[in-house]
C-alpha atoms as a PDB file:
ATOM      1  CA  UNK A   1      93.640 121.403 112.386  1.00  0.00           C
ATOM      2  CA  UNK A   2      96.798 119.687 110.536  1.00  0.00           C
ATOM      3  CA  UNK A   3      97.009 117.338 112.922  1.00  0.00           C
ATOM      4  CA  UNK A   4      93.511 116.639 112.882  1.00  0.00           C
ATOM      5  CA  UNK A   5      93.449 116.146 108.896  1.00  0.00           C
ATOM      6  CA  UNK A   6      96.472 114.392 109.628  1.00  0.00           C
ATOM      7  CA  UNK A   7      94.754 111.749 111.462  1.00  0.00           C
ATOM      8  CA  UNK A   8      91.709 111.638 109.308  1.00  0.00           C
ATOM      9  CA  UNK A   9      93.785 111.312 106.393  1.00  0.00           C
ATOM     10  CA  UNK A  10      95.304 108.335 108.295  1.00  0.00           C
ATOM     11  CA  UNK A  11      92.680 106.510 108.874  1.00  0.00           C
ATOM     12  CA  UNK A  12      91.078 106.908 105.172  1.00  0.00           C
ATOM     13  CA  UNK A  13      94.569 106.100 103.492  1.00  0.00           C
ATOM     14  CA  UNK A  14      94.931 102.894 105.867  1.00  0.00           C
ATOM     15  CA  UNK A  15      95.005 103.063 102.002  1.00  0.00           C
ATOM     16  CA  UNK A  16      93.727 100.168 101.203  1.00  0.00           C
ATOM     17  CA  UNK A  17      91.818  97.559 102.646  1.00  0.00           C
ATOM     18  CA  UNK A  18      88.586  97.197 102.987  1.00  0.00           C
ATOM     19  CA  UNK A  19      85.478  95.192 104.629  1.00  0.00           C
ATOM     20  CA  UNK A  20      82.017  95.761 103.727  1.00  0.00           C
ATOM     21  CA  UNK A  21      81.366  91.645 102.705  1.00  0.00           C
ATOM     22  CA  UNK A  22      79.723  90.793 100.430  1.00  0.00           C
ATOM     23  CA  UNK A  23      78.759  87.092  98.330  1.00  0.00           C
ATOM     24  CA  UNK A  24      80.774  88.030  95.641  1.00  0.00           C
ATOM     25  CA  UNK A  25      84.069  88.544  97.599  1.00  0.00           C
ATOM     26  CA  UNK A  26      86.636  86.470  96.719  1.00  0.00           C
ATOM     27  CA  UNK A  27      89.801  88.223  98.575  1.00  0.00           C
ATOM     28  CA  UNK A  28      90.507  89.889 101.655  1.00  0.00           C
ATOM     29  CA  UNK A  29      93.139  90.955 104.114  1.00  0.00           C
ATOM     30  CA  UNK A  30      94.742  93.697 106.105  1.00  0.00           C
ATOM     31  CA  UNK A  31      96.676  96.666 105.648  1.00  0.00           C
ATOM     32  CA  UNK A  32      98.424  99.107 108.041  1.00  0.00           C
ATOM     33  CA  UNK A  33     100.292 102.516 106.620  1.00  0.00           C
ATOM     34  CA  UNK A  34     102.740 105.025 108.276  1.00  0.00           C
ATOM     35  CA  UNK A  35     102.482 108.926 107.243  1.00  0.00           C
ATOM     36  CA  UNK A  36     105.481 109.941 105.555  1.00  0.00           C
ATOM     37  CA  UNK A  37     104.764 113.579 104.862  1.00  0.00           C
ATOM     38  CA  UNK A  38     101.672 115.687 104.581  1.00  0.00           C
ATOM     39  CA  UNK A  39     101.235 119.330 103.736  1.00  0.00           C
ATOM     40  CA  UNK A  40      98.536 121.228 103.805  1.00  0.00           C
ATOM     41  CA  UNK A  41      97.573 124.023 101.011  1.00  0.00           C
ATOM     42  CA  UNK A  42      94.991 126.885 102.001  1.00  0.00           C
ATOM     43  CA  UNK A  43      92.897 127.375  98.536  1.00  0.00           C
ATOM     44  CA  UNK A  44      91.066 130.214 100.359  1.00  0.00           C
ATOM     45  CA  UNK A  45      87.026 130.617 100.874  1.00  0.00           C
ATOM     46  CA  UNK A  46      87.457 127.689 103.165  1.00  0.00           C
ATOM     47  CA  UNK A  47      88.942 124.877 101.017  1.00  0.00           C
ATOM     48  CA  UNK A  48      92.311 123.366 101.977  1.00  0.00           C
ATOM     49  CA  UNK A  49      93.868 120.492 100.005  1.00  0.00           C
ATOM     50  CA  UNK A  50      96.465 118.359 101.638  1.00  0.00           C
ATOM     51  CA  UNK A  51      98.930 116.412 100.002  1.00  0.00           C
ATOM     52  CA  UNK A  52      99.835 113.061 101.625  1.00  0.00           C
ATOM     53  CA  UNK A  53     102.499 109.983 101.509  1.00  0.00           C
ATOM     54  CA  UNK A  54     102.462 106.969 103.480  1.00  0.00           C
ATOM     55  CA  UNK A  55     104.663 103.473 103.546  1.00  0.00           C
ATOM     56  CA  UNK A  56     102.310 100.604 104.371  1.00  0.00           C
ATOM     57  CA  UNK A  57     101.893  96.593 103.549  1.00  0.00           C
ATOM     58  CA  UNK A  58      98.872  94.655 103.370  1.00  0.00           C
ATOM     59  CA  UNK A  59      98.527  90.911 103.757  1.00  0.00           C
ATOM     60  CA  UNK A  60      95.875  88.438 102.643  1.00  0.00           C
ATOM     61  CA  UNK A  61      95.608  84.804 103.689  1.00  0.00           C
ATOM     62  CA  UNK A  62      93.442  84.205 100.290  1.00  0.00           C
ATOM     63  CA  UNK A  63      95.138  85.731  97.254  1.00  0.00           C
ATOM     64  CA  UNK A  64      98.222  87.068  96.511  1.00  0.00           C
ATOM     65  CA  UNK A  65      97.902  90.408  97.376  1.00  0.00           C
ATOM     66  CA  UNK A  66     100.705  90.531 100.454  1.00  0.00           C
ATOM     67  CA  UNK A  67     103.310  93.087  99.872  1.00  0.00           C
ATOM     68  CA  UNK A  68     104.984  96.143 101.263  1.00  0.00           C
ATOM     69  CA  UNK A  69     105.564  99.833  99.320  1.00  0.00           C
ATOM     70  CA  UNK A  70     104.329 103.293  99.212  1.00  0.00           C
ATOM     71  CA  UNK A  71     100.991 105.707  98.761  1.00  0.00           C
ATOM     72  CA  UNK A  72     100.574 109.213  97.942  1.00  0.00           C
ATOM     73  CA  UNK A  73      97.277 111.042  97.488  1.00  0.00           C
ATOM     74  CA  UNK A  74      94.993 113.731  98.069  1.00  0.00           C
ATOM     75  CA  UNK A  75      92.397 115.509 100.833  1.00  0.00           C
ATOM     76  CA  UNK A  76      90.122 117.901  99.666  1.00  0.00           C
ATOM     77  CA  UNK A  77      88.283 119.823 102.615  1.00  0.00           C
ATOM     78  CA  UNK A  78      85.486 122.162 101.539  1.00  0.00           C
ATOM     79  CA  UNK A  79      84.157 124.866 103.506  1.00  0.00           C
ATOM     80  CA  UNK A  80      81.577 122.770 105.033  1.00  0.00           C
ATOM     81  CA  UNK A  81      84.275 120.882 106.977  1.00  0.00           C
ATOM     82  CA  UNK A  82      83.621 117.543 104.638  1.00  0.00           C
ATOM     83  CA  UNK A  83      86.679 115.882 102.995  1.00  0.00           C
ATOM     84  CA  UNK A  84      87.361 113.575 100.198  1.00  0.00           C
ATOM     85  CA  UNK A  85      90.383 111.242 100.008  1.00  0.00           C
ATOM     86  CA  UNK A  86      91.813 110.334  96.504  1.00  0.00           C
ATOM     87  CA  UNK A  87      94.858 107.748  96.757  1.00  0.00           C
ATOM     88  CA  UNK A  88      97.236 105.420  94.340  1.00  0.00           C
ATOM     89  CA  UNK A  89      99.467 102.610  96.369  1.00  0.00           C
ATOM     90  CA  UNK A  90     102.441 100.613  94.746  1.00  0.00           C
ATOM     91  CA  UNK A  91     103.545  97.634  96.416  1.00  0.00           C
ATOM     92  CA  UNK A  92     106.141  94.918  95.936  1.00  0.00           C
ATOM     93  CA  UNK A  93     105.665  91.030  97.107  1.00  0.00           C
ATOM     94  CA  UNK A  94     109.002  88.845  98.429  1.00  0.00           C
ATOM     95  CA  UNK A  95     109.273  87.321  94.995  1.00  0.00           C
ATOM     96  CA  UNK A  96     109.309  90.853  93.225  1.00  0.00           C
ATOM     97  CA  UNK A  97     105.845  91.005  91.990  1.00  0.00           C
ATOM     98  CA  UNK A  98     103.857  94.506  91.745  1.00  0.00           C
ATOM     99  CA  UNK A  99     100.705  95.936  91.991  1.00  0.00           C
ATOM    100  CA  UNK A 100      98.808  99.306  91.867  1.00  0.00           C
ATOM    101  CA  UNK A 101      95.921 100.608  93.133  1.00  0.00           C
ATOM    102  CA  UNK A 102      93.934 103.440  93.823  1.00  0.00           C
ATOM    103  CA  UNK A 103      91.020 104.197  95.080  1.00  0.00           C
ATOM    104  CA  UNK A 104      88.870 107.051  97.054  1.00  0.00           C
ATOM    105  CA  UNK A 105      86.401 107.508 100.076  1.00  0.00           C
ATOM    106  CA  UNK A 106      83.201 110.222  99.951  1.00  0.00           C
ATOM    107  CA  UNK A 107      82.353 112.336 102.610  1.00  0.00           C
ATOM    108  CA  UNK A 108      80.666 110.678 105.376  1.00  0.00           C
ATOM    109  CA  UNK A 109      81.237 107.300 104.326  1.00  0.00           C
ATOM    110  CA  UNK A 110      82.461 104.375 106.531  1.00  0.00           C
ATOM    111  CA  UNK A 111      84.576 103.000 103.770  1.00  0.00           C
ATOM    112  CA  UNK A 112      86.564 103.531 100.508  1.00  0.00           C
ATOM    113  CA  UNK A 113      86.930 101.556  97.405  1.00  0.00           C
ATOM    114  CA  UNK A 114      89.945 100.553  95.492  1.00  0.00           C
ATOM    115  CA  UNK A 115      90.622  99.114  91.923  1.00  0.00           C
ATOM    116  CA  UNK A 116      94.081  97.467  90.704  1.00  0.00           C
ATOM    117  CA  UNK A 117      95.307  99.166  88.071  1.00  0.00           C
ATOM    118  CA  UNK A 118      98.347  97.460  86.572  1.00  0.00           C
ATOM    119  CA  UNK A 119     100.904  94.663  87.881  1.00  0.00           C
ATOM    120  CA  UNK A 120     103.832  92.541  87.279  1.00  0.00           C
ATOM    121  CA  UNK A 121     104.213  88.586  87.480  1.00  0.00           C
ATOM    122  CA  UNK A 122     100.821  87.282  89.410  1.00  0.00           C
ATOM    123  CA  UNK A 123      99.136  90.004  89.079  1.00  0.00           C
ATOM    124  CA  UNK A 124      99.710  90.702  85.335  1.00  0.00           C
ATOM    125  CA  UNK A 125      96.456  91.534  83.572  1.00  0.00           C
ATOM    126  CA  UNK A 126      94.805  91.831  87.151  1.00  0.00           C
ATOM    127  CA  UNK A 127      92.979  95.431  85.874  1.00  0.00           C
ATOM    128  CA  UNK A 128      89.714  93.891  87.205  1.00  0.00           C
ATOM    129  CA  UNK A 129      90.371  93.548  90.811  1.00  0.00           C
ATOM    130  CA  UNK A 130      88.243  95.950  93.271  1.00  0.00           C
ATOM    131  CA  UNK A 131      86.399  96.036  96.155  1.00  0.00           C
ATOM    132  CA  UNK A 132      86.127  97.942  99.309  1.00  0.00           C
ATOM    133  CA  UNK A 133      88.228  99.138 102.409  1.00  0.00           C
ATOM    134  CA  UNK A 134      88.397 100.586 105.985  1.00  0.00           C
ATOM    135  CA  UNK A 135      90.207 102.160 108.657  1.00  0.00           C
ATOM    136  CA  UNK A 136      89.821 100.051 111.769  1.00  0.00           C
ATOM    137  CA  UNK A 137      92.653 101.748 114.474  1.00  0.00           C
ATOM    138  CA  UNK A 138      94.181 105.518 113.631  1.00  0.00           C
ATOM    139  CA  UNK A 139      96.488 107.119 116.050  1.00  0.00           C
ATOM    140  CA  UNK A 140      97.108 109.997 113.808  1.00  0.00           C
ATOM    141  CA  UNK A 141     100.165 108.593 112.149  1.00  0.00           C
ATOM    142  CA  UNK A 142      99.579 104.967 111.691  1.00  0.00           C
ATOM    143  CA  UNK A 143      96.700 103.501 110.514  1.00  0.00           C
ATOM    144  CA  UNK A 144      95.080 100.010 110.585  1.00  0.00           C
ATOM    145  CA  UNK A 145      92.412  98.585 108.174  1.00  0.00           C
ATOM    146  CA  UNK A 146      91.147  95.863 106.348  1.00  0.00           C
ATOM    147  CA  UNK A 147      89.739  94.787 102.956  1.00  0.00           C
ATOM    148  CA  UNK A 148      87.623  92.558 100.601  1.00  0.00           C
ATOM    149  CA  UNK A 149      87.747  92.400  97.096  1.00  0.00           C
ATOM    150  CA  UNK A 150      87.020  89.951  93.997  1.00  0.00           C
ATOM    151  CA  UNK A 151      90.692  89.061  92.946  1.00  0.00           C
ATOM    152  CA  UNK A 152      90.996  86.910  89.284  1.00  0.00           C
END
């Protein structure tokens, strides 16, 4: 079942990048993240939360959001088998810029969403950035995705 979670967890964290298009996106790229560690709490009556960390990059051919550094967040499982994924990413570009993020996915949805919530150098002010992401490959400890966002 860890193992399991484990992959799911992968796949939802390949935390970060999304791709459900839309008119309005401005930004988009890829992203891939490697488990770290996971471990897996039983909350009894069926619910189980997992705590998660990953190392990961993303890359984007149209803004600046390329960059390597680590994740950490959340599964919930309740005891109708349905999960909910909670993350927050840091990452670092070659010139030393940072970003955060964080975002979530529901249960039973095909993709997760994701809002910048602070940076350094380009992406200083940046609070408004968001958009979508999704797993596209998972082999139960790395996981590919991609995203789309608007990016000011």
């Amino acid at each position: 079942m860890q193992k399991k979670l484990l992959q799911g967890l992968t796949v939802l964290l390949a935390t970060l990048i999304w791709s459900v298009p839309s008119l309005a996106d401005n930004c988009s790229g890829r992203w891939t993240n490697v488990g770290q560690s996971a471990e897996t709490i039983d909350l009894g009556g069926g619910h189980t939360l997992t705590i998660f960390s990953a190392r990961g990059s993303t890359t984007s051919d149209n803004s600046a959001m390329t960059g390597v550094g680590q994740c950490g967040g959340y599964v919930l499982t309740t005891p109708d088998g349905k999960s909910r994924l909670g993350y927050a990413c840091a990452r670092k570009t070659k010139n030393g810029d940072s970003w955060s993020d964080y975002g979530s996915i529901e249960p039973g949805a095909d993709h997760g969403t994701w809002k910048q919530s602070g940076g350094t150098g380009v992406f200083a002010g940046k609070n408004n950035n968001s958009g979508t992401w999704q797993a596209v490959v998972d082999d139960g400890k790395t996981t590919t995705g991609v995203w789309t966002g608007n990016c000011n």
